[in-house]
Protein backbone atom coordinates (compact mmCIF):
# COMPACT_ATOMS: atom_id res chain seq x y z
CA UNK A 1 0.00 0.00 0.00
CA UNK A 2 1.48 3.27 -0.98
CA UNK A 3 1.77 6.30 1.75
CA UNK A 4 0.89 9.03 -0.19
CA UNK A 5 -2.18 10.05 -1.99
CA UNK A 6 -2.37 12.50 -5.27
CA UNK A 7 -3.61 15.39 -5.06
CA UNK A 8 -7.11 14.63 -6.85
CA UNK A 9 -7.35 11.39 -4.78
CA UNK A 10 -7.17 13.32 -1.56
CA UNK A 11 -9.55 15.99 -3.01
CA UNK A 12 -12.31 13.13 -3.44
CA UNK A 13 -11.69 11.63 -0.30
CA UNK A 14 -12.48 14.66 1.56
CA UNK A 15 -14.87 16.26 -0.51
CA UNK A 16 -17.36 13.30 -0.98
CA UNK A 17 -16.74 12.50 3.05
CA UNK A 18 -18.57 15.95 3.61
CA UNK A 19 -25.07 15.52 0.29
CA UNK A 20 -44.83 20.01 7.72
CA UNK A 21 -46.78 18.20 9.82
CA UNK A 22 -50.14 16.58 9.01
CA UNK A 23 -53.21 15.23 10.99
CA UNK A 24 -52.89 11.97 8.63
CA UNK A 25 -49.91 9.22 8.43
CA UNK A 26 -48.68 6.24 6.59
CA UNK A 27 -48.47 3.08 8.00
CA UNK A 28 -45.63 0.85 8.56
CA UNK A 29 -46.76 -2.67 7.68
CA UNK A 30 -45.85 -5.88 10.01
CA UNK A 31 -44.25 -6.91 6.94
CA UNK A 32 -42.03 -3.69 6.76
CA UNK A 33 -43.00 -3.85 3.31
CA UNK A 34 -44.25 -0.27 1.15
CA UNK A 35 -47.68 0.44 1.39
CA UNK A 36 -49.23 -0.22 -2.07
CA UNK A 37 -51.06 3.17 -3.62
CA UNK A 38 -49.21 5.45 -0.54
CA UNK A 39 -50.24 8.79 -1.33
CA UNK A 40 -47.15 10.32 -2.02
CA UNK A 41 -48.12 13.63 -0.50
CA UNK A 42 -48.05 12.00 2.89
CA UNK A 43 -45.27 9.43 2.07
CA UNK A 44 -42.78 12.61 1.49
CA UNK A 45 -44.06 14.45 4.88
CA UNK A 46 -43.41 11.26 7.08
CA UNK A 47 -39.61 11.37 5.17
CA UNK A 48 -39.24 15.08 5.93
CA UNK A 49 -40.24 14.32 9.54
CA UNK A 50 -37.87 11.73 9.96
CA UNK A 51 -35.04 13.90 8.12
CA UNK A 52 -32.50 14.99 10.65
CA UNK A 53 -32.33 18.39 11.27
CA UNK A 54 -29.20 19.59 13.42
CA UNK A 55 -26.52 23.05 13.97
CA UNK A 56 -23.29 21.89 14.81
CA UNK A 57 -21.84 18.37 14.64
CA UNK A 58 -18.20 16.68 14.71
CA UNK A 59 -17.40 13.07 14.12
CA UNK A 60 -14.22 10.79 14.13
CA UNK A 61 -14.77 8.99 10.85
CA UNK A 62 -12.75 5.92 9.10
CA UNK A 63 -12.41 6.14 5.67
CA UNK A 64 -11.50 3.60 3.19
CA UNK A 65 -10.92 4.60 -0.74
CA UNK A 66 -10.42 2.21 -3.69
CA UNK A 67 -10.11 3.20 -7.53
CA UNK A 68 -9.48 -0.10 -9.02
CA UNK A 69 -5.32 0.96 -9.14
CA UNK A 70 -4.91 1.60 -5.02
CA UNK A 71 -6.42 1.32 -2.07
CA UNK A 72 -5.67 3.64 1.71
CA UNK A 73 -7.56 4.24 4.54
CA UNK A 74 -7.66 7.75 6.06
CA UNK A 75 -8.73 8.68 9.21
CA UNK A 76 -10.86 12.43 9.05
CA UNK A 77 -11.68 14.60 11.89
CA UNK A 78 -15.16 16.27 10.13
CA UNK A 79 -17.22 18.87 11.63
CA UNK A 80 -20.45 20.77 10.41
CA UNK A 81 -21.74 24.10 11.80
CA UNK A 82 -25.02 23.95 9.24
CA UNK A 83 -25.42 27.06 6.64
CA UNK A 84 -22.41 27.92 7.24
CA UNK A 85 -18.81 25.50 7.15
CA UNK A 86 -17.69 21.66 6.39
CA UNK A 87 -14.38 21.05 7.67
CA UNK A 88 -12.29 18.24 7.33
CA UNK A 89 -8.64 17.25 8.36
CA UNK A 90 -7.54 14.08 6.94
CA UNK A 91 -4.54 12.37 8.64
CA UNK A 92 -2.53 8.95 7.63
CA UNK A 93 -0.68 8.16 11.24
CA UNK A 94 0.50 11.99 11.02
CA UNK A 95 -1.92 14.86 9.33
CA UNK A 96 -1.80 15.09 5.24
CA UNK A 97 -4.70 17.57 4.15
CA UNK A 98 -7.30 19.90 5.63
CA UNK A 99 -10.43 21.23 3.51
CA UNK A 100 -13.14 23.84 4.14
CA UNK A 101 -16.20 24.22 2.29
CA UNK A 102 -18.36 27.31 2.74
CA UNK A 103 -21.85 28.54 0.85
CA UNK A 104 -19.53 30.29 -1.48
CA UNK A 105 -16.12 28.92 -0.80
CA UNK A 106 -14.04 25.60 -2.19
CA UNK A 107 -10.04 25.94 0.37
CA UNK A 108 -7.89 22.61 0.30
CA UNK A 109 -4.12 21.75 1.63
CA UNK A 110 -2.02 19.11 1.44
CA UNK A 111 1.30 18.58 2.78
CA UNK A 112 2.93 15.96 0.42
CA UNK A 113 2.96 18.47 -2.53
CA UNK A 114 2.65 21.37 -0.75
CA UNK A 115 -0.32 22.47 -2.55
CA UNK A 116 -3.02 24.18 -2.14
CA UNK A 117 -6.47 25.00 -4.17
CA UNK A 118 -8.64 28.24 -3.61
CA UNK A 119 -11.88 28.69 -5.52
CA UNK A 120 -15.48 28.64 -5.85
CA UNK A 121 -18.40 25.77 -4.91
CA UNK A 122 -18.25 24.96 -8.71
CA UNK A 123 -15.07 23.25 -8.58
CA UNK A 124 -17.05 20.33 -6.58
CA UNK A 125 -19.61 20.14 -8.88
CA UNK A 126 -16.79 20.16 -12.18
CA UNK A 127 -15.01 16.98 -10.49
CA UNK A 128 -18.72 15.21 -9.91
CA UNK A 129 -20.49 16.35 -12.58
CA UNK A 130 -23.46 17.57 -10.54
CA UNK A 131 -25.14 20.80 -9.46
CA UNK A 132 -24.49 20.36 -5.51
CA UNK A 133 -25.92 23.45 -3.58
CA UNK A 134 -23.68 23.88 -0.04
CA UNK A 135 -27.11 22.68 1.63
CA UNK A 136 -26.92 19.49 -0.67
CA UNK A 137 -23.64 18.73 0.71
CA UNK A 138 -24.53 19.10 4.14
CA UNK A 139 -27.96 16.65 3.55
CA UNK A 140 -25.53 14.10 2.29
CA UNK A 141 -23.96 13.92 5.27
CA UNK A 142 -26.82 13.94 7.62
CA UNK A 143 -28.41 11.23 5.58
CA UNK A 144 -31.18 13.89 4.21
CA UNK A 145 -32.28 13.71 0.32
CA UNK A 146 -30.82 16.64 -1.20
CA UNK A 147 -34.49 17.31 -2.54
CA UNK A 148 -36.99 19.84 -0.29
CA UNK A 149 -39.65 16.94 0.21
CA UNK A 150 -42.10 19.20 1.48
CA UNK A 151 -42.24 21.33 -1.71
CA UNK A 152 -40.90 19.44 -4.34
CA UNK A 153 -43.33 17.05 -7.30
CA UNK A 154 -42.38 13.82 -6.74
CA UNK A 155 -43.55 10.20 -8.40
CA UNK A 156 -43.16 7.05 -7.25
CA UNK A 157 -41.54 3.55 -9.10
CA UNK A 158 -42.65 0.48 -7.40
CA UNK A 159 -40.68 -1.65 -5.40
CA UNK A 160 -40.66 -4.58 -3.36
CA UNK A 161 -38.28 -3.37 -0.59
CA UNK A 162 -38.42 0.77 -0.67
CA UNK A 163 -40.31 3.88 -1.11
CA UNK A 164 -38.79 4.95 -4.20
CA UNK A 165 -39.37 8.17 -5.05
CA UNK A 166 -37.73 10.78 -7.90
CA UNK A 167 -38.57 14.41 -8.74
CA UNK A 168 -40.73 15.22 -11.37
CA UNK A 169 -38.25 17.18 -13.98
CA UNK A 170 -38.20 18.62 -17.49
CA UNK A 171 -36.04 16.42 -20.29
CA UNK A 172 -32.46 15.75 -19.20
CA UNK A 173 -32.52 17.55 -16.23
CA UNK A 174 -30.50 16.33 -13.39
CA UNK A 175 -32.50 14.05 -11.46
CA UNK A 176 -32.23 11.78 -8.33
CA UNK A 177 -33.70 8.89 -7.01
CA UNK A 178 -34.64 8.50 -3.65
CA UNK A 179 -34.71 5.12 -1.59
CA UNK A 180 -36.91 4.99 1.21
CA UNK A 181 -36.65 2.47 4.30
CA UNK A 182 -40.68 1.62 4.79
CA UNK A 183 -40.33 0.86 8.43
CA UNK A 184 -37.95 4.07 9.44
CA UNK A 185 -38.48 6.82 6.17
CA UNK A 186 -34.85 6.83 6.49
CA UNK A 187 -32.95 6.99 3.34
CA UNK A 188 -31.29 4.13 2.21
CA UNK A 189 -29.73 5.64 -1.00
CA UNK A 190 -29.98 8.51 -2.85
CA UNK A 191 -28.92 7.87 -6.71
CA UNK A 192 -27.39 10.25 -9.58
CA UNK A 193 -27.04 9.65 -13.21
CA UNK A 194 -25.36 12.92 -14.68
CA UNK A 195 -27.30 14.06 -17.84
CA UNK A 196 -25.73 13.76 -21.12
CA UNK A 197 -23.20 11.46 -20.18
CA UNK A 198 -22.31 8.05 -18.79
CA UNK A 199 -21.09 9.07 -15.40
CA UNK A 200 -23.17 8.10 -12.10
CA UNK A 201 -22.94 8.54 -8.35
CA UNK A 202 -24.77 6.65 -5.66
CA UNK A 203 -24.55 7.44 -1.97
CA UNK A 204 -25.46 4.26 0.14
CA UNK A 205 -26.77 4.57 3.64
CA UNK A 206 -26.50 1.02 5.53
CA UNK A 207 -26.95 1.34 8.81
CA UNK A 208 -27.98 4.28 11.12
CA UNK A 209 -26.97 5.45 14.61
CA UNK A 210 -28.43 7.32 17.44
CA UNK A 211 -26.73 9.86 19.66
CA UNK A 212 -27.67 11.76 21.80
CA UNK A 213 -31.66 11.96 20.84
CA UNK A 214 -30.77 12.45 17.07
CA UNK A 215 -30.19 10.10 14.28
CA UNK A 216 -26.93 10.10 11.62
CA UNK A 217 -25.59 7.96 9.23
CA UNK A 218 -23.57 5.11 10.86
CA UNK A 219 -21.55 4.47 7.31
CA UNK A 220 -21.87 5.93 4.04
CA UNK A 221 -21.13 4.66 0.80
CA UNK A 222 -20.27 6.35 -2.10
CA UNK A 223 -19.55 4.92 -5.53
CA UNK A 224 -18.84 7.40 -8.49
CA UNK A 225 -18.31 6.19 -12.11
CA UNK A 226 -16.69 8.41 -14.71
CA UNK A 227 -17.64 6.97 -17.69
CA UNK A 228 -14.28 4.19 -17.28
CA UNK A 229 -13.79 4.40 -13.87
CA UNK A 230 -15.40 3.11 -10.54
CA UNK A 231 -14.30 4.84 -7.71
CA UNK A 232 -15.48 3.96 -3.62
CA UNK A 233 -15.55 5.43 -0.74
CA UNK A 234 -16.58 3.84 2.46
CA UNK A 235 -17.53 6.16 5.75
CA UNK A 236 -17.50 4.76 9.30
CA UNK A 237 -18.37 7.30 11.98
CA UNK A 238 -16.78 6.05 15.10
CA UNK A 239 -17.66 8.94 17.25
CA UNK A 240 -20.10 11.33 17.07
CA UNK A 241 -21.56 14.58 19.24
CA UNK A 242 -22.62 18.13 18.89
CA UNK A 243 -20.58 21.13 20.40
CA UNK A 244 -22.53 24.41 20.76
CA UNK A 245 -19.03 26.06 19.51
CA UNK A 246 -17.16 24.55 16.94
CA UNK A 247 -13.71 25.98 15.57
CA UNK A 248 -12.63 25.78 12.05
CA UNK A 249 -9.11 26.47 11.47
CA UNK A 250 -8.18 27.00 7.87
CA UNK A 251 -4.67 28.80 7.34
CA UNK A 252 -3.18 27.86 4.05
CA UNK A 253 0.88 27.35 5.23
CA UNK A 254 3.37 29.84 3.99
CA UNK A 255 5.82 28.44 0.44
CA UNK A 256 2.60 26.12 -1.13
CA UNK A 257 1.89 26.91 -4.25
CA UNK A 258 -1.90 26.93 -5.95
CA UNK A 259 -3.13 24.47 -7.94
CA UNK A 260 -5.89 24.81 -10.61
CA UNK A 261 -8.21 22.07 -11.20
């Protein structure tokens, strides 16, 4: 196993690490099975009511990368303060990269190169191929679909283990496709297929956790193809809690030179 990561390698590890109330409700079968002819009005209120909603959180998370070509584990320190910063320091026995993410704001380090890379939310999107909002990337991580189910037209394709919903869109829009645990109205995956092009990305939720009163993804998976490439990315929050303060330090070190991507 090598020791070092490129620079685009660490970029995707850290980047992808960081995605109304009614009198009526749907019922959760013995079976656990969907309900047949749900209305999907109420299906997507029961999923926004079970959608986690939290300010701050930080987590210890293991993360294990494969390409095809190599294969590394990283361990990342990650925190969230919502609407307004991800952070993420990634660290292989000693620290290698730091990233922040901001509504506006793409900043990324790394010490093998002594690099660094200063721009705009787009650049995420440009290495994806999607149209992440700052708020998507935080639902992602909180195990939210990046779609506003209260709001949005949704339809429904039937299946024998999940609520499956997608957003009702105009030609080759970009367009996800929810998967709904029946028992919970937790998300099980949420699933990309990039307009125009043969690239996909699916973000796997397998198993949930509860801390403290509130409910977060347990381990993530994330699988992006590039048209020739499968790349994956496992998550595995050991430890999890919520700080009222959280601090952010993001100093890009004196002598690294920019990168553009």
């Amino acid at each position: 196993m090598k020791n070092t990561l490129n620079c685009r390698t660490t970029i995707l590890i850290l980047i992808t690490s960081m995605l109304v109330f009614s009198c009526k409700s749907l019922a959760v079968l013995p079976t656990k099975e969907p309900v047949k002819n749900a209305e999907i009005k109420i299906l997507a209120k029961e999923i926004d009511k079970a959608s986690t909603k939290i300010k701050t959180f930080r987590a210890r998370v293991k993360v294990e990368y494969t390409d095809g070509k190599q294969k590394q584990q990283v361990s990342l320190n990650l925190r969230m303060e919502s609407n307004k910063a991800l952070w993420a320091s990634a660290s292989i026995l000693v620290p290698i990269a730091k990233v922040l993410i901001t509504p506006t704001r793409v900043g990324f380090y790394e010490k093998f190169q002594k690099t660094y890379y200063d721009g705009d939310l787009s650049f995420i999107n440009d290495q994806l191929g999607t149209s992440f909002s700052f708020k998507d990337l935080e639902n992602v991580l909180l195990g939210n679909p990046i779609s506003e189910m209260r709001t949005s037209n949704f339809e429904r394709i039937e299946h024998p283990q999940f609520y499956v919903l997608v957003p009702k869109t105009k030609g080759d829009q970009f367009r996800p496709t929810y998967f709904f645990d029946p028992n919970t109205f937790r998300l099980k995956e949420q699933r990309f297929i990039i307009p125009g092009s043969a690239q996909s990305l699916s973000i796997k939720y397998p198993k949930y956790q509860k801390t403290e009163g509130k409910t977060l993804p347990k381990e993530i998976e994330i699988s992006f193809f590039d048209g020739s490439n499968l790349i994956q990315i496992k998550l595995d929050f050991i430890r999890t809690d919520f700080p009222k303060n959280l601090y952010t330090p993001f100093i890009i070190p004196k002598g690294y030179k920019k990168i553009s991507l």
